[in-house]
N, C-alpha and C. Protein backbone atom coordinates (compact mmCIF):
# COMPACT_ATOMS: atom_id res chain seq x y z
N UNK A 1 107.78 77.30 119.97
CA UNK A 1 107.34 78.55 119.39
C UNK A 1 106.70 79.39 120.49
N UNK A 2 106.73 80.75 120.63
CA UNK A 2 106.35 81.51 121.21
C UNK A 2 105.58 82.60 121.18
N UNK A 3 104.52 83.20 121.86
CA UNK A 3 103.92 84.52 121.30
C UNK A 3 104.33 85.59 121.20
N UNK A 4 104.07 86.18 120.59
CA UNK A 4 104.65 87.96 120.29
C UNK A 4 103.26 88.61 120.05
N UNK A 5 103.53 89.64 120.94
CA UNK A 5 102.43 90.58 120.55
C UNK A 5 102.61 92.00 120.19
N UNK A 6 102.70 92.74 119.43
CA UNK A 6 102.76 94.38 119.53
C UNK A 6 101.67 94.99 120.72
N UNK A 7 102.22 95.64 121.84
CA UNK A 7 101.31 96.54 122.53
C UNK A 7 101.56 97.55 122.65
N UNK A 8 100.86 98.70 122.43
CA UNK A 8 101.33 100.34 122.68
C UNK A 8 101.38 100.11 124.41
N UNK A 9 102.38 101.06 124.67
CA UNK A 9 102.64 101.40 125.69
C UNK A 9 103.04 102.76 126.23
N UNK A 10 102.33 103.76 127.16
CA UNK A 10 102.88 105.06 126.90
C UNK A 10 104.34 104.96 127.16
N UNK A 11 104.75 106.19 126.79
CA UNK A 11 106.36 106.90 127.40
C UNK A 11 106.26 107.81 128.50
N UNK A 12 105.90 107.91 130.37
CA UNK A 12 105.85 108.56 130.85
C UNK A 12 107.12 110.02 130.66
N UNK A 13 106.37 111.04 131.45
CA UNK A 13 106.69 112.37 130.64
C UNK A 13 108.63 111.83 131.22
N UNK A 14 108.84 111.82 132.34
CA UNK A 14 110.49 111.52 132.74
C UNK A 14 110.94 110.58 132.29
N UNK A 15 110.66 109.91 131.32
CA UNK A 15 111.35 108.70 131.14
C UNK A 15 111.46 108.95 129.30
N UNK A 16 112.61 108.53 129.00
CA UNK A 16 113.13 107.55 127.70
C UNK A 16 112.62 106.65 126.91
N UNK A 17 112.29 106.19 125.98
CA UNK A 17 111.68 104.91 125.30
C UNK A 17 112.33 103.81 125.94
N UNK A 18 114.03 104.22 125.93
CA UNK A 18 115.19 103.00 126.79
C UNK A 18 114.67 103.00 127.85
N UNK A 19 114.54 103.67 128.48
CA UNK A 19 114.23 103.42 130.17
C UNK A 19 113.21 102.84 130.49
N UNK A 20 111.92 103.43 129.48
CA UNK A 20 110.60 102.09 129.96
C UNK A 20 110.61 101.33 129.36
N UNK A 21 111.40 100.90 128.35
CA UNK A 21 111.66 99.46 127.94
C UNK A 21 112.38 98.43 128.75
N UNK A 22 112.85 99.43 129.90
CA UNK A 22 114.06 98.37 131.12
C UNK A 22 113.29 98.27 131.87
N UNK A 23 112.40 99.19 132.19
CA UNK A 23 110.98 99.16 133.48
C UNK A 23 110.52 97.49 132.96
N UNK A 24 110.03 98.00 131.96
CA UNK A 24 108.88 96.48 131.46
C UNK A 24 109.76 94.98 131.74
N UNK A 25 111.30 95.28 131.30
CA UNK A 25 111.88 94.01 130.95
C UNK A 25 112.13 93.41 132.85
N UNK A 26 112.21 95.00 133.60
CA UNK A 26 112.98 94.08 135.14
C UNK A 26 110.98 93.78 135.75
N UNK A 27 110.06 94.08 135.24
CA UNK A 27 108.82 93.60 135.72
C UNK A 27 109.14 92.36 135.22
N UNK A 28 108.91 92.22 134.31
CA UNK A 28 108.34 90.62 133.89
C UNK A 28 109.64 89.41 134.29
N UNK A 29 110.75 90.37 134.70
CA UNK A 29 111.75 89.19 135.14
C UNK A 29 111.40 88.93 136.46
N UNK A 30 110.87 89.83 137.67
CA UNK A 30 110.12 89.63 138.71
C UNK A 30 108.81 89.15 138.67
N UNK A 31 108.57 88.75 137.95
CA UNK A 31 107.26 87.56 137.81
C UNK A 31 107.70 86.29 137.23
N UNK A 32 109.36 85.96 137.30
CA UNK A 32 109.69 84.58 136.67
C UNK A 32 109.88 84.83 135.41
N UNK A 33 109.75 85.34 134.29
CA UNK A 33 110.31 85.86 132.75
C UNK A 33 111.25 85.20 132.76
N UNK A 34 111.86 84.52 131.77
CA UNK A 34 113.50 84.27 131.61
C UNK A 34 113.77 84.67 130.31
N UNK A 35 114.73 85.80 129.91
CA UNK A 35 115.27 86.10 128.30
C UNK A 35 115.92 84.69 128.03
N UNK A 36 115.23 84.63 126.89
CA UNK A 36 115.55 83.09 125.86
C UNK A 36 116.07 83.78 124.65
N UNK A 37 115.91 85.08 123.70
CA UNK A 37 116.18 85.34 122.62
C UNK A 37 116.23 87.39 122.76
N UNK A 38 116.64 87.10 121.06
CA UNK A 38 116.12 88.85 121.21
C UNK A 38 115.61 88.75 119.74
N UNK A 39 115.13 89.93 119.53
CA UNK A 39 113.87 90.62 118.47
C UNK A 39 114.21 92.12 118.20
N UNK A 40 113.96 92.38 117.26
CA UNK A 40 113.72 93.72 116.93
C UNK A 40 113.00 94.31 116.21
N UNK A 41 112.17 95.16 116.75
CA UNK A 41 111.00 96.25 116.74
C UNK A 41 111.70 97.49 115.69
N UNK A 42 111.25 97.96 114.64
CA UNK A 42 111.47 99.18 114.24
C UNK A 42 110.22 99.97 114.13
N UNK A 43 110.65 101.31 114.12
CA UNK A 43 109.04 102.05 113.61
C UNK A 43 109.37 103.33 113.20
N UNK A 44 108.45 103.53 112.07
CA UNK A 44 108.59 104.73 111.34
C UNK A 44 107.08 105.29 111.77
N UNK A 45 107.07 106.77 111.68
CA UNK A 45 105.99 107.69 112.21
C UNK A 45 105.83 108.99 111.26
N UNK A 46 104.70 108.65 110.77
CA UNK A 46 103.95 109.74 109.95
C UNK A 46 102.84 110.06 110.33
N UNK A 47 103.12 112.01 110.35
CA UNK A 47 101.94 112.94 110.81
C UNK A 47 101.13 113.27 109.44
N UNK A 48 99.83 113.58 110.04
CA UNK A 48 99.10 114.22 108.65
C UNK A 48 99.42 116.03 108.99
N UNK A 49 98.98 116.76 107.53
CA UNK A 49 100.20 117.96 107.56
C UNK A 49 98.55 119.06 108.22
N UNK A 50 97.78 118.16 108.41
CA UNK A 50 95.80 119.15 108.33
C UNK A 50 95.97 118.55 110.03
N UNK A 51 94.36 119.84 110.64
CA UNK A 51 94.49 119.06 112.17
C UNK A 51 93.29 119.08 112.28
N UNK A 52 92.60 118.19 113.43
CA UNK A 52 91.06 118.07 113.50
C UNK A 52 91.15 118.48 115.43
N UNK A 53 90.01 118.69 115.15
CA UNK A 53 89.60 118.87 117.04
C UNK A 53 88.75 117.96 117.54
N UNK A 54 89.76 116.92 118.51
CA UNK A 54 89.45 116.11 119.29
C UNK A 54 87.83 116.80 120.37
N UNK A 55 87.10 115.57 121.01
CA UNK A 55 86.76 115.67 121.72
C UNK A 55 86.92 116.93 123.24
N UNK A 56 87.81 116.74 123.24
CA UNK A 56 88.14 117.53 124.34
C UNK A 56 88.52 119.16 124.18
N UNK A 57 88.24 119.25 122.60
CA UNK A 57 88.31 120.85 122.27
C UNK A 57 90.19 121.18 121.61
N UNK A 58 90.65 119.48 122.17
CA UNK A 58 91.98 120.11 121.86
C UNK A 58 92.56 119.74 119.97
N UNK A 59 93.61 120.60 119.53
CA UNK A 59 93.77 120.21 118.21
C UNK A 59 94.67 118.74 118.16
N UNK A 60 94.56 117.65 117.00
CA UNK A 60 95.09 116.71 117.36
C UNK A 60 95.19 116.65 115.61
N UNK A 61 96.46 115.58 115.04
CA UNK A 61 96.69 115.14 114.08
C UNK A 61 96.17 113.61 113.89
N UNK A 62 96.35 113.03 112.86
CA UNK A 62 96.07 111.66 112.69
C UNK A 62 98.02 111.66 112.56
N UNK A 63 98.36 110.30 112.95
CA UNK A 63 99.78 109.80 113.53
C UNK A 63 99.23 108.26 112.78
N UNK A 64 100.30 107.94 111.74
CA UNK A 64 100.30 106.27 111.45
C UNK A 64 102.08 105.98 111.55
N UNK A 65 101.82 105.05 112.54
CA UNK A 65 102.95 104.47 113.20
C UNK A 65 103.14 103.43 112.40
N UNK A 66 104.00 103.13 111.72
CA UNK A 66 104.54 101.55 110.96
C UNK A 66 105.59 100.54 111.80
N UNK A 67 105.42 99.63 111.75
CA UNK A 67 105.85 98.76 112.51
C UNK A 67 106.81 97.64 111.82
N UNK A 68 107.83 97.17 112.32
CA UNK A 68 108.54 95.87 111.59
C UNK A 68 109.32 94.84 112.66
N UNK A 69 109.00 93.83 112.48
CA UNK A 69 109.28 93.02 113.83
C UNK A 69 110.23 92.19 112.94
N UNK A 70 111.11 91.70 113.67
CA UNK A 70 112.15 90.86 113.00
C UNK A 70 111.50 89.38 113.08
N UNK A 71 110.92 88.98 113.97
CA UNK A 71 110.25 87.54 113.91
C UNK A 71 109.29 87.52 112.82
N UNK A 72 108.83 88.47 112.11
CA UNK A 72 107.64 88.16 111.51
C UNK A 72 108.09 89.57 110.13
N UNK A 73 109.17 88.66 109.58
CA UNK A 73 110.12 89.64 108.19
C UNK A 73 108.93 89.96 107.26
N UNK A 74 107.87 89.32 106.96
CA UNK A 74 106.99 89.38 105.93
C UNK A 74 105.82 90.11 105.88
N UNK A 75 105.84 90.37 107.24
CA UNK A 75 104.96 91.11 107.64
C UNK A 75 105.20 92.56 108.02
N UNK A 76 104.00 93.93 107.81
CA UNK A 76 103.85 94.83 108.20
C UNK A 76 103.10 95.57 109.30
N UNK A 77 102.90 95.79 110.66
CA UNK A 77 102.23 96.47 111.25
C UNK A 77 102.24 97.98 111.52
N UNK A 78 100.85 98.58 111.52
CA UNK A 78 100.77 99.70 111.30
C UNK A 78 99.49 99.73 112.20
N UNK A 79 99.48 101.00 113.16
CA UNK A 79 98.79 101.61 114.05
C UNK A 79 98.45 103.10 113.73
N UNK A 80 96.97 103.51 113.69
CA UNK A 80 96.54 104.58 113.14
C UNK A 80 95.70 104.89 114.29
N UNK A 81 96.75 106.27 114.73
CA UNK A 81 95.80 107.34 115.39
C UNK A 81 95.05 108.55 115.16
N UNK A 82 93.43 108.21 115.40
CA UNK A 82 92.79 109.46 114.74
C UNK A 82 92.17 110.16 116.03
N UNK A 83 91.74 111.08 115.48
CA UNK A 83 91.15 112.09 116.48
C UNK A 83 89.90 111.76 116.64
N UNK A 84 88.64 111.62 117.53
CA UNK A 84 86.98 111.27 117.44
C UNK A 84 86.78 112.26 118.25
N UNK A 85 85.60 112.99 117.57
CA UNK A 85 85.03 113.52 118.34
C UNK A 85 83.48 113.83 119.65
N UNK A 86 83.96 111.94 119.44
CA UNK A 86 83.07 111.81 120.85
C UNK A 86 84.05 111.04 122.23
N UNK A 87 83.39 110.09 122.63
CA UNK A 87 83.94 108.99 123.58
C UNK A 87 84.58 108.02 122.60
N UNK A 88 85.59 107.40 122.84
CA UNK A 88 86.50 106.25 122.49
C UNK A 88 85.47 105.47 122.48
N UNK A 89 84.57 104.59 121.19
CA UNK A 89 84.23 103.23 121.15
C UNK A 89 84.61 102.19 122.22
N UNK A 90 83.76 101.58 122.44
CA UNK A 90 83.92 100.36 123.79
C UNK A 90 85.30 99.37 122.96
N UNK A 91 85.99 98.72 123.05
CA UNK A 91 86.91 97.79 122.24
C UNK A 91 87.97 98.85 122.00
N UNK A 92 87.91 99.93 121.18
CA UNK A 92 88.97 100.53 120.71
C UNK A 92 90.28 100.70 122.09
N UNK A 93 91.53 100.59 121.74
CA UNK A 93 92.39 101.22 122.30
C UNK A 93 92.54 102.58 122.24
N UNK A 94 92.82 103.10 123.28
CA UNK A 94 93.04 104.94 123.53
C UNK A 94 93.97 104.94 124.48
N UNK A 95 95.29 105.34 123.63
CA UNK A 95 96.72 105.81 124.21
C UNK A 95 96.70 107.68 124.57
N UNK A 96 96.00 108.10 123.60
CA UNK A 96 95.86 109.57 123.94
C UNK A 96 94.52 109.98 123.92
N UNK A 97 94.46 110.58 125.32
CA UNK A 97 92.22 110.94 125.29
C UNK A 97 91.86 112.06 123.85
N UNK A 98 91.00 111.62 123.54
CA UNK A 98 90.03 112.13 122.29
C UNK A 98 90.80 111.21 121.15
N UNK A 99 91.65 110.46 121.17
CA UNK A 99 92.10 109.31 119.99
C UNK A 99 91.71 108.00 119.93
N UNK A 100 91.65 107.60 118.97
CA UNK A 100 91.19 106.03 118.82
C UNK A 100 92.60 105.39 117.63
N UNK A 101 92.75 104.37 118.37
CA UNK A 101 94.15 103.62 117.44
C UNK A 101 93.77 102.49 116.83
N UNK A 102 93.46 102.36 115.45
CA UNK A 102 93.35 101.57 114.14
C UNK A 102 94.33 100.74 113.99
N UNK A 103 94.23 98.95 114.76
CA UNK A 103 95.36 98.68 113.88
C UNK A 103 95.46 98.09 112.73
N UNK A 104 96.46 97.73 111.53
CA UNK A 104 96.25 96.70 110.55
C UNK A 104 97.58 95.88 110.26
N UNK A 105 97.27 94.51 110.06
CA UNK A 105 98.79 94.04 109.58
C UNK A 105 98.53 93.42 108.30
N UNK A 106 99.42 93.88 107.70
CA UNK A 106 99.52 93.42 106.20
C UNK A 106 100.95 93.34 105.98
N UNK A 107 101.30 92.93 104.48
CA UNK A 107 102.63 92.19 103.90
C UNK A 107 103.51 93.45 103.95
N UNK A 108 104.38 92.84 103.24
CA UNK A 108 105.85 93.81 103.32
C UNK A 108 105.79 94.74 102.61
N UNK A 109 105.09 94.45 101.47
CA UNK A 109 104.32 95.32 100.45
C UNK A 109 103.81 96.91 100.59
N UNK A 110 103.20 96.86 101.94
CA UNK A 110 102.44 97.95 102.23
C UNK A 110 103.30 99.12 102.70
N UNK A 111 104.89 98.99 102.93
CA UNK A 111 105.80 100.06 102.94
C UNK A 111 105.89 100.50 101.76
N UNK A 112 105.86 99.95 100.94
CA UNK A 112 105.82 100.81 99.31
C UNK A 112 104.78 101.56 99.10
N UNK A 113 103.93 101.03 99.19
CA UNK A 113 102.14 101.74 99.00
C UNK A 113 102.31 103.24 99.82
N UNK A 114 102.78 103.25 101.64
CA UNK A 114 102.65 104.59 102.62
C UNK A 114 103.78 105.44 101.73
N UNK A 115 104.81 104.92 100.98
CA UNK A 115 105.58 105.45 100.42
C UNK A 115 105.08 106.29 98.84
N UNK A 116 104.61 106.02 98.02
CA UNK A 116 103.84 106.61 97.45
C UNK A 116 102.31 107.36 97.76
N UNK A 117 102.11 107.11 98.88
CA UNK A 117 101.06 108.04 99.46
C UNK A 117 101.38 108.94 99.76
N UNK A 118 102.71 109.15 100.74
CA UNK A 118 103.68 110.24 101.46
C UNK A 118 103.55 111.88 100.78
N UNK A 119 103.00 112.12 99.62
CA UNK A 119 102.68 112.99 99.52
C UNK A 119 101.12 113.68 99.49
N UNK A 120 100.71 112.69 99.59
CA UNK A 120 99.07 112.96 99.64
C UNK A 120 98.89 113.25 100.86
């Protein structure tokens, strides 16, 4: 058995999701990596339709990213980016400055639930 982890990772501005997904894969094969299997990642992305002002004066949305990993069918991950308007908490992850990213994993269930929220 093996670990899996979800990690955000940016998308530099020249590059593709494909392309830094080949960056990451020829790093870790130059540190000894060997592909044993494959997996698949899906993700759905919902904006809120209101905007708040980040820290930095700039306007920012809350973004909940849903997640579905094929190793782990039963499960749901979901990453929530909000706007703060101070410094990023010590612990929190911050992919975009003035945001803080919430994560939660719960059952399969919880795609139905964002689905009846979707209009709120």
């Amino acid at each position: 058995m093996g670990v899996t982890i979800l990690q955000p990772f940016p998308v530099k501005e020249n590059m593709t999701g494909a392309m830094t997904i080949e960056m990451l894969v020829k790093r870790v094969q130059a540190l000894g990596g060997i592909q044993v299997g494959q997996f698949l990642v899906d993700c759905d992305t919902y904006a809120s339709s209101a905007t708040a002002i980040t820290a930095g004066g700039q306007q920012g949305t809350k973004t909940l990213n849903i997640l579905h990993n094929s190793e782990y069918p039963a499960s749901t991950f979901a990453l929530l980016e909000v706007p703060v308007s101070g410094p990023v908490p010590a612990g929190q992850i911050s992919l975009t400055p003035g945001f803080k990213t919430v994560s939660l994993v719960a059952d399969n269930l919880f795609d139905l639930l964002v689905i009846k929220m979707k209009d709120v």
